[in-house]
PDB file of N, CA and C in Angstrom:
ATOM      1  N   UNK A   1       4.999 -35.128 -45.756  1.00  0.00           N
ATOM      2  CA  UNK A   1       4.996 -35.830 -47.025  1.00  0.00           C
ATOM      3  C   UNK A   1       3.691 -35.510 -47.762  1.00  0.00           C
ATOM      4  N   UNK A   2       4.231 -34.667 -48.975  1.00  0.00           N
ATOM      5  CA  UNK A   2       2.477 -34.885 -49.910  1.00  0.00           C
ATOM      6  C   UNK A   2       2.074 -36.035 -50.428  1.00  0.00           C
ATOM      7  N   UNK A   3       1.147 -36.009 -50.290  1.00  0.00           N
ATOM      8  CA  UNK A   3      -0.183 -37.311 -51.386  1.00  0.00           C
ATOM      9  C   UNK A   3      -0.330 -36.510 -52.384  1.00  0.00           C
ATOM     10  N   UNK A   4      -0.251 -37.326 -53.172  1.00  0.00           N
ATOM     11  CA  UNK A   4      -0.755 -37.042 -54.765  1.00  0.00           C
ATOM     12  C   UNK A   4      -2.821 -37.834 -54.388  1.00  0.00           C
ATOM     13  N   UNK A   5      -3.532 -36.965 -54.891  1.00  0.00           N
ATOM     14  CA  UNK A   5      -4.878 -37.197 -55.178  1.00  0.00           C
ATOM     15  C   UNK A   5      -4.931 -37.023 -56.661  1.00  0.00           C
ATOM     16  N   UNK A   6      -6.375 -37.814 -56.868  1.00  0.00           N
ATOM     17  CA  UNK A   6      -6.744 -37.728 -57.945  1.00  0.00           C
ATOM     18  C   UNK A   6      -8.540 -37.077 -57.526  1.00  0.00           C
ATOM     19  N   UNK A   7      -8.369 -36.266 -58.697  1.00  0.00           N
ATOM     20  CA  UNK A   7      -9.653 -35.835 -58.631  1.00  0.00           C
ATOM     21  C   UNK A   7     -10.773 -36.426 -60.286  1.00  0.00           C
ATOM     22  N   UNK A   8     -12.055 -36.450 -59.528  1.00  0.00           N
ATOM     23  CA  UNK A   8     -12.649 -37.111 -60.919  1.00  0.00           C
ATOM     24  C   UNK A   8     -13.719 -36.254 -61.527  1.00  0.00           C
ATOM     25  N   UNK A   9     -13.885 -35.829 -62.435  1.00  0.00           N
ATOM     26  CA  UNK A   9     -14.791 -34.523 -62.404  1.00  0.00           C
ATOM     27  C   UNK A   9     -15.787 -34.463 -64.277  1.00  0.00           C
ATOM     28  N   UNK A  10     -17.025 -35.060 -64.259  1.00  0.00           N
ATOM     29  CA  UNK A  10     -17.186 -35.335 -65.349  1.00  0.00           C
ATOM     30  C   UNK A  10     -17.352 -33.536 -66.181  1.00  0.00           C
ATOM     31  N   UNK A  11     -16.897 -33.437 -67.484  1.00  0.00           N
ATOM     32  CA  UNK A  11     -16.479 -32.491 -68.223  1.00  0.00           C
ATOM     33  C   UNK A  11     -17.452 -32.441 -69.141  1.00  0.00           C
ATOM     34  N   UNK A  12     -18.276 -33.308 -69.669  1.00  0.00           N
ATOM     35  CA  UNK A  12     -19.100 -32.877 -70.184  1.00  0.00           C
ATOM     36  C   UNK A  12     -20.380 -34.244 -70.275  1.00  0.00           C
ATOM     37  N   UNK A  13     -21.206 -33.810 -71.255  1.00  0.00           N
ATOM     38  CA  UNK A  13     -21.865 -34.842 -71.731  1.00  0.00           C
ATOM     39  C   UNK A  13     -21.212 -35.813 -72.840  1.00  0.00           C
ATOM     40  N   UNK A  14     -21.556 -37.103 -73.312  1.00  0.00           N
ATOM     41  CA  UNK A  14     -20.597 -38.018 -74.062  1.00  0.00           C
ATOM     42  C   UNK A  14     -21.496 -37.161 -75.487  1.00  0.00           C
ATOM     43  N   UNK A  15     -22.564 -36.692 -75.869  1.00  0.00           N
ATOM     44  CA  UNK A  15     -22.870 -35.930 -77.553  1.00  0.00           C
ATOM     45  C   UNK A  15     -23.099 -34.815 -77.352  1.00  0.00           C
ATOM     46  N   UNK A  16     -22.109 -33.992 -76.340  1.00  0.00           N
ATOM     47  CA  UNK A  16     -22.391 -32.077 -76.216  1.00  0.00           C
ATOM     48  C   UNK A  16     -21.611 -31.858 -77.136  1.00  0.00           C
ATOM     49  N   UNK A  17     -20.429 -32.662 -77.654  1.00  0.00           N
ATOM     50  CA  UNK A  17     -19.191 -31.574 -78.793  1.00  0.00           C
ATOM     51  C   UNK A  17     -19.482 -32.541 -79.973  1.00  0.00           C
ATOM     52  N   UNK A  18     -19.789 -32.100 -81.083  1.00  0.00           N
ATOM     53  CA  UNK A  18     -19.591 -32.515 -82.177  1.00  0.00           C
ATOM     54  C   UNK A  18     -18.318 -32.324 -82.871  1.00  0.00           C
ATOM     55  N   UNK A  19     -17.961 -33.285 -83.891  1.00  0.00           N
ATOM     56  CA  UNK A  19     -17.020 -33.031 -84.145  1.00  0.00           C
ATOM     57  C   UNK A  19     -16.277 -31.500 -84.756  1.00  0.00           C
ATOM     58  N   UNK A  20     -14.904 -31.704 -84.373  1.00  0.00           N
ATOM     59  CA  UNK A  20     -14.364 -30.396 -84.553  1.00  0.00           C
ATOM     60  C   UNK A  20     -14.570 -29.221 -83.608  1.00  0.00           C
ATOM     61  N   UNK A  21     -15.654 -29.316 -82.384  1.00  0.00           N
ATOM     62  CA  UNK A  21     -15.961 -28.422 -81.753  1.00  0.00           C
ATOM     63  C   UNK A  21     -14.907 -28.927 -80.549  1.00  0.00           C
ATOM     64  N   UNK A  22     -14.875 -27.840 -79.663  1.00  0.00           N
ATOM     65  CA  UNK A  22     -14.165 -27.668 -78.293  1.00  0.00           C
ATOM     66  C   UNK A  22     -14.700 -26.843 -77.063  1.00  0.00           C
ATOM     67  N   UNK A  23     -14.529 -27.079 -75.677  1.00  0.00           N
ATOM     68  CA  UNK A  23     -14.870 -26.576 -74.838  1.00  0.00           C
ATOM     69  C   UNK A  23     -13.819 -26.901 -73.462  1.00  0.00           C
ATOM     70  N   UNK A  24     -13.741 -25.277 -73.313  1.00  0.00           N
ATOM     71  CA  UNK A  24     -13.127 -24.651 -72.037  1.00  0.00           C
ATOM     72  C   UNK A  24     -13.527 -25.456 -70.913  1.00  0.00           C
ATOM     73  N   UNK A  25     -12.344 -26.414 -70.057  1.00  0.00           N
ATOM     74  CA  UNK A  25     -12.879 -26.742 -68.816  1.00  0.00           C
ATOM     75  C   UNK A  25     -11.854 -26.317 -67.530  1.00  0.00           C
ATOM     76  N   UNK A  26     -12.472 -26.356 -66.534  1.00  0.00           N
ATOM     77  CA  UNK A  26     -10.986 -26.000 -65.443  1.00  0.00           C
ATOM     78  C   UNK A  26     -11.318 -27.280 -64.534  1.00  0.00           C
ATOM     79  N   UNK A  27     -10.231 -27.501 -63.940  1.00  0.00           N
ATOM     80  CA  UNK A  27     -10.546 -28.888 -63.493  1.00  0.00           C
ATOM     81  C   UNK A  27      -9.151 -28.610 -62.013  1.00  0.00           C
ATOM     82  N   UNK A  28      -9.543 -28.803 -60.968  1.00  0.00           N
ATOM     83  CA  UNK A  28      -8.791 -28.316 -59.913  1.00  0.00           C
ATOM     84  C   UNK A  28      -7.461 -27.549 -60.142  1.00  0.00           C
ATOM     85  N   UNK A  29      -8.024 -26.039 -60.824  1.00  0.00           N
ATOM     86  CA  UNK A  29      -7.156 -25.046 -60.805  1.00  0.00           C
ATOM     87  C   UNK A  29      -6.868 -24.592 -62.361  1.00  0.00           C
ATOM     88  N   UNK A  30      -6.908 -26.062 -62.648  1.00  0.00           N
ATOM     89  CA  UNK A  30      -5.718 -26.575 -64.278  1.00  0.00           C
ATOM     90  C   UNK A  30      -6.605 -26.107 -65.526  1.00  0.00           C
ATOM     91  N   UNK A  31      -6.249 -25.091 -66.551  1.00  0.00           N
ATOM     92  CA  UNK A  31      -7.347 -24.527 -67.804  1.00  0.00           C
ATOM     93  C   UNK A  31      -6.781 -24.968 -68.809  1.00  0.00           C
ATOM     94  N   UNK A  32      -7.692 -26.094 -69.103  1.00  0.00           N
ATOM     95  CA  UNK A  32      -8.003 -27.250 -70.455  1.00  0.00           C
ATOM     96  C   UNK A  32      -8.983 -27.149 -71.179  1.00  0.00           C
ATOM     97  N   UNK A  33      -8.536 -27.802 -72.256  1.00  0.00           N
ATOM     98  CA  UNK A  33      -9.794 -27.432 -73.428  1.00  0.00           C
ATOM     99  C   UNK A  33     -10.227 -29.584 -73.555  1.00  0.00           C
ATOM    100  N   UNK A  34     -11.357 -29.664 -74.229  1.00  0.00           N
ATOM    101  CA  UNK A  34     -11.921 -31.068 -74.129  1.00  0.00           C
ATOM    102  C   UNK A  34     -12.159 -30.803 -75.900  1.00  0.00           C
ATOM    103  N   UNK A  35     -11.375 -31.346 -76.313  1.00  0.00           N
ATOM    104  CA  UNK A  35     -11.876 -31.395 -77.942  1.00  0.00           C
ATOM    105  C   UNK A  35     -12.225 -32.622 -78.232  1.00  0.00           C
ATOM    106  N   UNK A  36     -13.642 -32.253 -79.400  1.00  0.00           N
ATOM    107  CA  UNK A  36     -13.970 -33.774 -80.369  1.00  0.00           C
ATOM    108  C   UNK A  36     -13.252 -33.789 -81.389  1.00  0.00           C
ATOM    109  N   UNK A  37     -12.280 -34.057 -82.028  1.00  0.00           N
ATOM    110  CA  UNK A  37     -11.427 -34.581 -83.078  1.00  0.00           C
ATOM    111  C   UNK A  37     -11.989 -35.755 -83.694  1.00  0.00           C
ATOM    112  N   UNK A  38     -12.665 -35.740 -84.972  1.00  0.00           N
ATOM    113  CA  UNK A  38     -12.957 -37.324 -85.896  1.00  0.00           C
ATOM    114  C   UNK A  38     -13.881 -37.974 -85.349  1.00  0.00           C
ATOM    115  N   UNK A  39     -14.609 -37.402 -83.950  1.00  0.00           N
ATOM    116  CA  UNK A  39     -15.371 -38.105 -83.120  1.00  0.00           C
ATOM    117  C   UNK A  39     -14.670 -39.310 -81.954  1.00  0.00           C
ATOM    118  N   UNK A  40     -13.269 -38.782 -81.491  1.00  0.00           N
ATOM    119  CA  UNK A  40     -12.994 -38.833 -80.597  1.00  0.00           C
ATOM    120  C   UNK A  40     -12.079 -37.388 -79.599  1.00  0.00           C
ATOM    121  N   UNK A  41     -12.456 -37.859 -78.248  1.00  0.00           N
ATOM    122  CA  UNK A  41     -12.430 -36.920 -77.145  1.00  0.00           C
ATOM    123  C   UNK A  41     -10.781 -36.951 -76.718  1.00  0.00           C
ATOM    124  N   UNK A  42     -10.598 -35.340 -76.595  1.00  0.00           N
ATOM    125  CA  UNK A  42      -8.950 -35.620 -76.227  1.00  0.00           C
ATOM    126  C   UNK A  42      -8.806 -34.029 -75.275  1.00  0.00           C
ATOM    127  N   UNK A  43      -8.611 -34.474 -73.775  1.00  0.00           N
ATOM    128  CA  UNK A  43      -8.062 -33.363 -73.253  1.00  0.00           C
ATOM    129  C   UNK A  43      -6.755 -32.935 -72.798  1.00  0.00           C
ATOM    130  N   UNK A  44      -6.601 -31.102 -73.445  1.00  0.00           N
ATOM    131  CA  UNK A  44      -5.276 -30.717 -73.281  1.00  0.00           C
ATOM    132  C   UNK A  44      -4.790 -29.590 -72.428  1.00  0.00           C
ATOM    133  N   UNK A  45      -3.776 -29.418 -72.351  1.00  0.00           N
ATOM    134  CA  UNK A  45      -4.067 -27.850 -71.393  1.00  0.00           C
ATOM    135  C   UNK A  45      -4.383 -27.084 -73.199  1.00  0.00           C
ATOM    136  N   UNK A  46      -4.686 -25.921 -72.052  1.00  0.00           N
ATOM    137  CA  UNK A  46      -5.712 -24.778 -73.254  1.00  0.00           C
ATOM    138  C   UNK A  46      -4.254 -23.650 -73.470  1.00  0.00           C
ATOM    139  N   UNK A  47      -3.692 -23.377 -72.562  1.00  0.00           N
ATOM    140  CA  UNK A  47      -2.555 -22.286 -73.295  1.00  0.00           C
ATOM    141  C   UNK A  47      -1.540 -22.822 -74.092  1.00  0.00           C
ATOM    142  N   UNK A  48      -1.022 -22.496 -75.261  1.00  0.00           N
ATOM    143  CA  UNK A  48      -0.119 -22.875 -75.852  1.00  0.00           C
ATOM    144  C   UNK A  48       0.970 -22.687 -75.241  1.00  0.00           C
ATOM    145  N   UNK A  49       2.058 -23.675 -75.323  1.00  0.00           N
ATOM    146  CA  UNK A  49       3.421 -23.371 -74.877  1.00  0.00           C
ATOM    147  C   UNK A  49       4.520 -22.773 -75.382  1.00  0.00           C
ATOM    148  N   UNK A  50       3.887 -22.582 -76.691  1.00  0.00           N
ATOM    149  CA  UNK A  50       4.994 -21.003 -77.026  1.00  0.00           C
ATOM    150  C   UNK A  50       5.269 -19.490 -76.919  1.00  0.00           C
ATOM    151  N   UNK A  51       3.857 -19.546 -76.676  1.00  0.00           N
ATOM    152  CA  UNK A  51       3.449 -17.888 -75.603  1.00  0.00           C
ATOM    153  C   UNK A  51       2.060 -18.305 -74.856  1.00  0.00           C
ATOM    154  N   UNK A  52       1.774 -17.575 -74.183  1.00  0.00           N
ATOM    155  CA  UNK A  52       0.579 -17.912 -73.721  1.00  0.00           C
ATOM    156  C   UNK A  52      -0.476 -17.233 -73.951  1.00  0.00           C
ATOM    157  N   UNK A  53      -0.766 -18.545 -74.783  1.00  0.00           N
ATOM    158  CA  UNK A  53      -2.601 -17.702 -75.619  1.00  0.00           C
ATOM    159  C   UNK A  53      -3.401 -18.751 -75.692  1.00  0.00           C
ATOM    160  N   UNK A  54      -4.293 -18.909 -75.843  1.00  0.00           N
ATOM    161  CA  UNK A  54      -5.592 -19.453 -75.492  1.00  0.00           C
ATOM    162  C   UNK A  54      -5.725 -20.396 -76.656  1.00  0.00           C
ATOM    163  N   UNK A  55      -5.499 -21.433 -77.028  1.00  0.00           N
ATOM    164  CA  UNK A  55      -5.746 -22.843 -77.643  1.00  0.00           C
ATOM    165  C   UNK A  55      -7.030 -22.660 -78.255  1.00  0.00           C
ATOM    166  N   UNK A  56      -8.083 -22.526 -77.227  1.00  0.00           N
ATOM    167  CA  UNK A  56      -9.274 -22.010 -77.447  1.00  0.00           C
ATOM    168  C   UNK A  56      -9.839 -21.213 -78.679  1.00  0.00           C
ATOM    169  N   UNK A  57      -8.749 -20.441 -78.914  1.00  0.00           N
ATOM    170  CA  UNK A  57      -9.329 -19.628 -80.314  1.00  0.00           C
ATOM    171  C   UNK A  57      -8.419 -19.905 -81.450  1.00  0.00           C
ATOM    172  N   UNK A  58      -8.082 -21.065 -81.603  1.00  0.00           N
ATOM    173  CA  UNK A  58      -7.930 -21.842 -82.744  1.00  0.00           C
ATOM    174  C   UNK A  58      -8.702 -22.772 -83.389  1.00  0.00           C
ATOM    175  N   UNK A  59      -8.475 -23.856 -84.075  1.00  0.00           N
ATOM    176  CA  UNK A  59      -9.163 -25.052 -84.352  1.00  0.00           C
ATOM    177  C   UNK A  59      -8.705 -26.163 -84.238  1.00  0.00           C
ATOM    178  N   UNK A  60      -9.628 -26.988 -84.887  1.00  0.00           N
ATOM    179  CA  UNK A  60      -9.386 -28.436 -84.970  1.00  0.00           C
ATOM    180  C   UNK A  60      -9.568 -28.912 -86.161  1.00  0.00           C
ATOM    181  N   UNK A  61      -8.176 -29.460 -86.483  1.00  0.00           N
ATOM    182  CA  UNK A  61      -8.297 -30.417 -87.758  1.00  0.00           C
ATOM    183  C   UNK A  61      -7.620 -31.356 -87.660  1.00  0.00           C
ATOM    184  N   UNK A  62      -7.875 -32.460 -88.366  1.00  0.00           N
ATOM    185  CA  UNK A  62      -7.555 -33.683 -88.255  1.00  0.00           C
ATOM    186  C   UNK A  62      -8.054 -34.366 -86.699  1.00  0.00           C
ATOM    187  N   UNK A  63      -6.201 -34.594 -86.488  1.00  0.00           N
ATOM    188  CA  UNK A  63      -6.394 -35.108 -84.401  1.00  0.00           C
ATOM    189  C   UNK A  63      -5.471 -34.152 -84.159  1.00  0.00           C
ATOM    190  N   UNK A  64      -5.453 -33.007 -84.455  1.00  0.00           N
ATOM    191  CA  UNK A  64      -4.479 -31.721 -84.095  1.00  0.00           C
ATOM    192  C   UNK A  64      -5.801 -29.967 -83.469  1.00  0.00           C
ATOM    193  N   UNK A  65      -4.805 -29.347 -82.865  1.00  0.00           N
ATOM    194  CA  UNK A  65      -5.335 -28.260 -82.335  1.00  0.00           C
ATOM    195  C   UNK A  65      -3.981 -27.035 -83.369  1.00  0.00           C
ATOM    196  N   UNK A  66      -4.869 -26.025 -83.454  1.00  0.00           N
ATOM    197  CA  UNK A  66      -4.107 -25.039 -83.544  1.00  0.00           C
ATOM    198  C   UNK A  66      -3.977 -23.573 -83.029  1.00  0.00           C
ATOM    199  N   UNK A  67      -2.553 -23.230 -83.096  1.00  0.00           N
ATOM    200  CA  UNK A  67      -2.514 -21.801 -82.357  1.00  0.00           C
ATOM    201  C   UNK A  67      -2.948 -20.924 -83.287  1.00  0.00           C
ATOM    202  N   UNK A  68      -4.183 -19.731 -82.850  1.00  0.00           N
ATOM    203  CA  UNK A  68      -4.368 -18.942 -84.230  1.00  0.00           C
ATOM    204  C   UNK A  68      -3.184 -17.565 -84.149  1.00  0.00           C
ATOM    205  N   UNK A  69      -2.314 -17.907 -82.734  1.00  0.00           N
ATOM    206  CA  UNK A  69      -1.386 -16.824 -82.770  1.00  0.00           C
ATOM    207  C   UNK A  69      -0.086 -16.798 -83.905  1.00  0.00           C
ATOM    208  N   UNK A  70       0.439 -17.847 -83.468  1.00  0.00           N
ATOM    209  CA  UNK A  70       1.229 -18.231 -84.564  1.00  0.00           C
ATOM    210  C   UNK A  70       1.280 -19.166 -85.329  1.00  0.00           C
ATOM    211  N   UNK A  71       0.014 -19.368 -85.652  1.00  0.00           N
ATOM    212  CA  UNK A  71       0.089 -21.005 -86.649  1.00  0.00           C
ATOM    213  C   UNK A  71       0.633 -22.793 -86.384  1.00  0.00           C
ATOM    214  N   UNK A  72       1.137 -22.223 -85.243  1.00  0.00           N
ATOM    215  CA  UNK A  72       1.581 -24.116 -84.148  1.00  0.00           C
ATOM    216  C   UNK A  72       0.340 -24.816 -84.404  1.00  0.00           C
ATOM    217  N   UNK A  73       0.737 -26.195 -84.648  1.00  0.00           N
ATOM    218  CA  UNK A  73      -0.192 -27.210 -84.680  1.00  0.00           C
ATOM    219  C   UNK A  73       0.493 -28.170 -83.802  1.00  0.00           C
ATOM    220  N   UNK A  74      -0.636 -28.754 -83.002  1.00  0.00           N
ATOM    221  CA  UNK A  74       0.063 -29.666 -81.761  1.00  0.00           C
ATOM    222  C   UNK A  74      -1.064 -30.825 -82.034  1.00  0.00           C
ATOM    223  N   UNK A  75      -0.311 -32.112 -81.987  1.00  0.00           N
ATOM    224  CA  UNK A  75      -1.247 -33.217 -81.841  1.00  0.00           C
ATOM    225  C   UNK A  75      -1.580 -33.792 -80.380  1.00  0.00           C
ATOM    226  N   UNK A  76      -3.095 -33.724 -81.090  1.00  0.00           N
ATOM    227  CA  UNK A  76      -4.246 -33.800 -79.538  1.00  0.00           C
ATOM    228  C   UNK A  76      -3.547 -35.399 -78.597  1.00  0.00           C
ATOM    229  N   UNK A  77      -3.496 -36.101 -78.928  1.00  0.00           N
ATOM    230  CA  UNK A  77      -3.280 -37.237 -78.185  1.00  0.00           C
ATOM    231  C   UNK A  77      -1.585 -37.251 -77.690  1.00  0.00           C
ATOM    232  N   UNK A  78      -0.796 -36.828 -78.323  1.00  0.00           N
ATOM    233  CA  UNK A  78       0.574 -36.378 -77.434  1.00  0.00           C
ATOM    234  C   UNK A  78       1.155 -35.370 -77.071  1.00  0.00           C
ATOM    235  N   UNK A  79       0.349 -34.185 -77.040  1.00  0.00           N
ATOM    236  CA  UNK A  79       0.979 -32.761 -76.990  1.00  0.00           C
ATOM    237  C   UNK A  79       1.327 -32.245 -78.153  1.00  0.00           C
ATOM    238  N   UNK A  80       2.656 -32.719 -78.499  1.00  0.00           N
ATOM    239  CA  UNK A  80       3.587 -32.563 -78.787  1.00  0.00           C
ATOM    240  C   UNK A  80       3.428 -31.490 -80.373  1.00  0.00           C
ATOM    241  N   UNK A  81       4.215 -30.750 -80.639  1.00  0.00           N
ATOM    242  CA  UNK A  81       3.844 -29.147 -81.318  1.00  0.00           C
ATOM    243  C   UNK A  81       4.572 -30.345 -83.005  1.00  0.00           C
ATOM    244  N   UNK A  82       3.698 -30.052 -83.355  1.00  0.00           N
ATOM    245  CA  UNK A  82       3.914 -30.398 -84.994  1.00  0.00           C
ATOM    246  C   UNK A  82       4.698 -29.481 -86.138  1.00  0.00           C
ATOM    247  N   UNK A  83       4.374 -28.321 -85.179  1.00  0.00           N
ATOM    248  CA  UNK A  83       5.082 -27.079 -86.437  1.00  0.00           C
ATOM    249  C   UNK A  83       5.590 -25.876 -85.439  1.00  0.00           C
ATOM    250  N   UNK A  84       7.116 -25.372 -85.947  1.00  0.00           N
ATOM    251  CA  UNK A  84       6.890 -24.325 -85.378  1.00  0.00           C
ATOM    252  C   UNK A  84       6.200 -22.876 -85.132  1.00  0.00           C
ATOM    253  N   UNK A  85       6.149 -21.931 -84.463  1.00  0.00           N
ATOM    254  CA  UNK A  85       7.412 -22.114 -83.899  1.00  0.00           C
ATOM    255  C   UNK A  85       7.812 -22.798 -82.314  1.00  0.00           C
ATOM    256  N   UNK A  86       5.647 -23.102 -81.936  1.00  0.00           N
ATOM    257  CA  UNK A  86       6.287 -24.107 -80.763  1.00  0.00           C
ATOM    258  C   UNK A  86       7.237 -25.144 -81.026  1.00  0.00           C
ATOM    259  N   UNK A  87       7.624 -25.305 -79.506  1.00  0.00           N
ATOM    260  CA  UNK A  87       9.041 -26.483 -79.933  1.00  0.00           C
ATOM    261  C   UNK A  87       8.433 -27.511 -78.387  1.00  0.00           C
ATOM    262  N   UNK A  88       7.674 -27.254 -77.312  1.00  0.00           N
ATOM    263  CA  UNK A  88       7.837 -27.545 -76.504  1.00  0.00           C
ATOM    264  C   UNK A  88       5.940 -28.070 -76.750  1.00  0.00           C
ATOM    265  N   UNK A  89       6.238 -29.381 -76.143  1.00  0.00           N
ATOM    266  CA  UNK A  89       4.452 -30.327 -76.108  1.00  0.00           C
ATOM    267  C   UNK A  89       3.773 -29.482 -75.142  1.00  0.00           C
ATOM    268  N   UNK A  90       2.218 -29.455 -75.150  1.00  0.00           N
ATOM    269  CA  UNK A  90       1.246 -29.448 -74.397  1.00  0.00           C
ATOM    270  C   UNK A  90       1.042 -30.396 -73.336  1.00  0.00           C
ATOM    271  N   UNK A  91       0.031 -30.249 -72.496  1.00  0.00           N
ATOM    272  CA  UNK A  91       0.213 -31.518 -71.410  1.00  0.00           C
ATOM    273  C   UNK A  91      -0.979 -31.687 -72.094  1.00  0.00           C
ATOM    274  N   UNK A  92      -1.284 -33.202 -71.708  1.00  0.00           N
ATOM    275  CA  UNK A  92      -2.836 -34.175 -72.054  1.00  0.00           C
ATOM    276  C   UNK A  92      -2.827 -34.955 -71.232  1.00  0.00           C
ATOM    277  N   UNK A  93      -4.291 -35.260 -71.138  1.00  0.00           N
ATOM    278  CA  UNK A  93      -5.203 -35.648 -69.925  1.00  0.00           C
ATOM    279  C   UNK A  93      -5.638 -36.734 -70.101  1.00  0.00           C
ATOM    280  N   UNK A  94      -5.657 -38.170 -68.966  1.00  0.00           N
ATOM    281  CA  UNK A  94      -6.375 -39.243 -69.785  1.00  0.00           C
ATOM    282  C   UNK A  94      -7.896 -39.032 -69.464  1.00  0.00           C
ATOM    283  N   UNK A  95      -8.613 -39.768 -70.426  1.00  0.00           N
ATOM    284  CA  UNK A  95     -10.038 -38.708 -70.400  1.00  0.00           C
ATOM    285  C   UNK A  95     -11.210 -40.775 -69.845  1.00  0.00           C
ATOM    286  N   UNK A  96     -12.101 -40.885 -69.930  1.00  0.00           N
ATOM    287  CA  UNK A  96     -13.443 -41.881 -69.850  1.00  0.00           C
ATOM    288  C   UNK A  96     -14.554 -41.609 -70.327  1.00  0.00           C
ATOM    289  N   UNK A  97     -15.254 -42.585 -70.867  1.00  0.00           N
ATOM    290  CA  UNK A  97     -16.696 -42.265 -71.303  1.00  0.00           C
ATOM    291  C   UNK A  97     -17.126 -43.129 -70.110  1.00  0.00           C
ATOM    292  N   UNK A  98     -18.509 -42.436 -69.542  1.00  0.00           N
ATOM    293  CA  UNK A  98     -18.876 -44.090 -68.374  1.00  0.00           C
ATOM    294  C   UNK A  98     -20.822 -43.088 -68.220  1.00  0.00           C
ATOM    295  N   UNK A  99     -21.584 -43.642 -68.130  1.00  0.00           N
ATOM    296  CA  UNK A  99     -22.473 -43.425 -67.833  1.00  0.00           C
ATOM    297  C   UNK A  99     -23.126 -42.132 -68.678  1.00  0.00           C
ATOM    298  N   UNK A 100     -22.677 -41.823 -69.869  1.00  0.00           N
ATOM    299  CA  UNK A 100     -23.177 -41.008 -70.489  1.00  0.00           C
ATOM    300  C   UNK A 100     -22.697 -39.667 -70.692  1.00  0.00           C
ATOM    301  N   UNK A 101     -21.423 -39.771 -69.443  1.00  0.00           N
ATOM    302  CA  UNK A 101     -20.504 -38.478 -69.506  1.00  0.00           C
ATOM    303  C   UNK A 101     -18.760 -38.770 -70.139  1.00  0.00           C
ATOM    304  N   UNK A 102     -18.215 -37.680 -70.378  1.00  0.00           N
ATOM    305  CA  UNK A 102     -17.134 -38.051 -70.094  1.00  0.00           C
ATOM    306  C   UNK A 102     -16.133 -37.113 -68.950  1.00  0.00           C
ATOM    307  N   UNK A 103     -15.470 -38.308 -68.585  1.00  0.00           N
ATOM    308  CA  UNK A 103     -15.085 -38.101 -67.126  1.00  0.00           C
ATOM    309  C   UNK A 103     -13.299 -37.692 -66.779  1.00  0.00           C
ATOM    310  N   UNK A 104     -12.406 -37.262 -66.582  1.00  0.00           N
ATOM    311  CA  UNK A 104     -11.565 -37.255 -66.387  1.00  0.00           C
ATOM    312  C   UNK A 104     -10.847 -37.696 -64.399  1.00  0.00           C
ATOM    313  N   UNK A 105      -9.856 -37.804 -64.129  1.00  0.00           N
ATOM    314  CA  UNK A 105      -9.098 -37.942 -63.300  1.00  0.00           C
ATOM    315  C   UNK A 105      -7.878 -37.379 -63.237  1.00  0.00           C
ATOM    316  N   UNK A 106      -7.829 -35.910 -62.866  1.00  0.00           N
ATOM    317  CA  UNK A 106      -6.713 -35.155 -62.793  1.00  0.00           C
ATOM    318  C   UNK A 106      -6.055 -35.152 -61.279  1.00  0.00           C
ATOM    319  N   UNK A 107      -4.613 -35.272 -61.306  1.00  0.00           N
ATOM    320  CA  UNK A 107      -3.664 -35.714 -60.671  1.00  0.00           C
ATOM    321  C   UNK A 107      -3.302 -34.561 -60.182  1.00  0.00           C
ATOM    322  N   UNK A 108      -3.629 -34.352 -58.768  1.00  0.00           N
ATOM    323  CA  UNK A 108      -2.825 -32.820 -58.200  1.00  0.00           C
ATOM    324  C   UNK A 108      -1.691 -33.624 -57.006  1.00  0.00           C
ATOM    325  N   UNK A 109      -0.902 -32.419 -56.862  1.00  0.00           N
ATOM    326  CA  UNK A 109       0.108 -32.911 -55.592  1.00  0.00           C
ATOM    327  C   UNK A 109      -0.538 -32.527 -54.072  1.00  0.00           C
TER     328      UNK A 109
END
């Protein structure tokens, strides 16, 4: 029988990303990006789910990420693809501020 663990792994400092900025994290295995949106923190996986390209070299506007491959905009707090031609959500991460970092708890099997 597997256990599900959680792993806790702080990702950054709580004033390293200013707003609109983003940063690459891997977090047991899993390659996510940690974006500041409006001056809040939202982590997602980093490849887009309509091909696989790097989240990373898009932007941030509003509380959305975008693909600079094909123009998909996905909102940071539900995945979920705003425009096509993704059709299929991103995964997101619940994230913590605690001691000056912020911290995540990612769920492996």
């Amino acid at each position: 029988m597997m256990m599900n663990t959680a792993t806790r792994v702080a990702l950054a400092d709580e004033n390293e990303l200013k707003p609109g900025e983003m940063k690459k994290v891997e977090v047991d295995g899993k390659k996510l990006i940690l974006a500041n949106a409006a001056g809040d923190y939202y982590l997602v996986d980093e490849m887009c789910s309509h091909e696989d390209f790097s989240l990373y070299l898009g932007c941030i506007k509003d509380r959305t990420i975008k693909c600079s491959l094909h123009g998909s905009y996905f909102d940071l707090k539900t995945g979920e693809p705003l425009e096509e031609p993704a059709c299929e959500a991103i995964g997101t991460y619940e994230i913590f501020i605690q001691d000056g970092k912020i911290w995540s708890d990612i769920t492996s099997k």
